[in-house]
Protein backbone atom coordinates (compact mmCIF):
# COMPACT_ATOMS: atom_id res chain seq x y z
CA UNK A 1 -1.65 21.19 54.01
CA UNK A 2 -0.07 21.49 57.38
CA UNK A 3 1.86 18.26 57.09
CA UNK A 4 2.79 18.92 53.67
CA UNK A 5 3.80 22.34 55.03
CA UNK A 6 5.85 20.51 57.47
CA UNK A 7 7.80 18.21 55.21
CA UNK A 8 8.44 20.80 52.68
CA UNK A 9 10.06 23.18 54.64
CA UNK A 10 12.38 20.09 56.31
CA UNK A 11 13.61 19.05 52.91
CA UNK A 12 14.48 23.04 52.50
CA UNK A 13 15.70 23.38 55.83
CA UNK A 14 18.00 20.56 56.99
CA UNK A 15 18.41 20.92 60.61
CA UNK A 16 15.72 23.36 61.20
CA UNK A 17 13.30 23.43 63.69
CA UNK A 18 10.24 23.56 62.43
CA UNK A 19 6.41 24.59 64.00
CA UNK A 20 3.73 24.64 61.47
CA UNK A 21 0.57 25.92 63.00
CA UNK A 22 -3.23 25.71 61.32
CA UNK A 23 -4.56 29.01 62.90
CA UNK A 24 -8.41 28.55 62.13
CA UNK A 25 -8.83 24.90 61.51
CA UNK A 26 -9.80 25.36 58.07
CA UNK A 27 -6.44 24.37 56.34
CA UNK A 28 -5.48 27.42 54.94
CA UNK A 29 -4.06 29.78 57.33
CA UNK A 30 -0.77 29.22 59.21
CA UNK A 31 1.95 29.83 61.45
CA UNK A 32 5.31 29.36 60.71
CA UNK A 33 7.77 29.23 63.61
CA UNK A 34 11.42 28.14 61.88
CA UNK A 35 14.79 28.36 63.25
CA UNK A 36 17.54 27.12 61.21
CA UNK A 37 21.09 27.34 60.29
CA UNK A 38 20.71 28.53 56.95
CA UNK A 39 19.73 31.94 58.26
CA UNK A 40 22.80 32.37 60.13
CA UNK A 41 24.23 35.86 58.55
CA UNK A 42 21.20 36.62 56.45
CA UNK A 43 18.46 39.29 57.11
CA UNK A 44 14.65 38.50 58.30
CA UNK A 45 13.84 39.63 54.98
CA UNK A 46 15.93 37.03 53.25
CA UNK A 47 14.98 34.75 55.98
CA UNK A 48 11.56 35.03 55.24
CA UNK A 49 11.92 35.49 51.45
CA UNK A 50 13.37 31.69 51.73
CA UNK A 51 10.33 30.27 53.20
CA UNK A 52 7.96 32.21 50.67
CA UNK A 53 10.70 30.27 47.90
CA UNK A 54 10.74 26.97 49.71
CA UNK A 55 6.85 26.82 49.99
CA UNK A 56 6.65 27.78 46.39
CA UNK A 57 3.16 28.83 44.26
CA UNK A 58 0.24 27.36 46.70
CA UNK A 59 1.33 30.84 49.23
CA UNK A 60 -1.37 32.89 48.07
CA UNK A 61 -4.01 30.56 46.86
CA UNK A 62 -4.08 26.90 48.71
CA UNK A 63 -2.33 28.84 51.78
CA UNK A 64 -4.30 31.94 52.28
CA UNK A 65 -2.29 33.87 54.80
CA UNK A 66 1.12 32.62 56.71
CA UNK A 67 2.59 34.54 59.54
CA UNK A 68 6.31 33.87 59.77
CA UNK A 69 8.67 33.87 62.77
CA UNK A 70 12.25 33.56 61.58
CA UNK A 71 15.97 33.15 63.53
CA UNK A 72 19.07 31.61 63.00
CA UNK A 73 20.01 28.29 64.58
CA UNK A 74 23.79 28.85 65.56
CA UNK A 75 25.76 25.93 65.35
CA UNK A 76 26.31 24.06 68.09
């Protein structure tokens, strides 16, 4: 799930950088640590809202519980 996690959220996020962490070894709770230029002018809700989008039905059932740390990657 965690390298599925990974992947998904790099096809979403061009450019991001990306930190997927399993928090309990058992595959279904995670840490999400994503800075990326898409969320350059947009709120932490939206930010997060994104990710929630991006990671699509398994939030909730397959992935139990996500924490989410969110900024925007300014352009360099």
């Amino acid at each position: 799930m965690q390298a599925w996690m990974e992947s998904t959220l790099a096809q979403a996020f061009p450019g991001a950088r990306i930190v997927v962490t399993d928090t309990t070894g058992g595959g279904d709770h995670f840490e999400v640590d994503i800075t990326a230029p898409q969320f350059v002018g947009i709120s932490m809700i939206a930010q997060h809202r994104a990710v929630y989008a991006a990671l699509g039905e398994r939030v909730g059932y397959e992935i139990h519980a996500i924490g989410l740390k969110t900024r925007p990657l300014a352009a360099a």
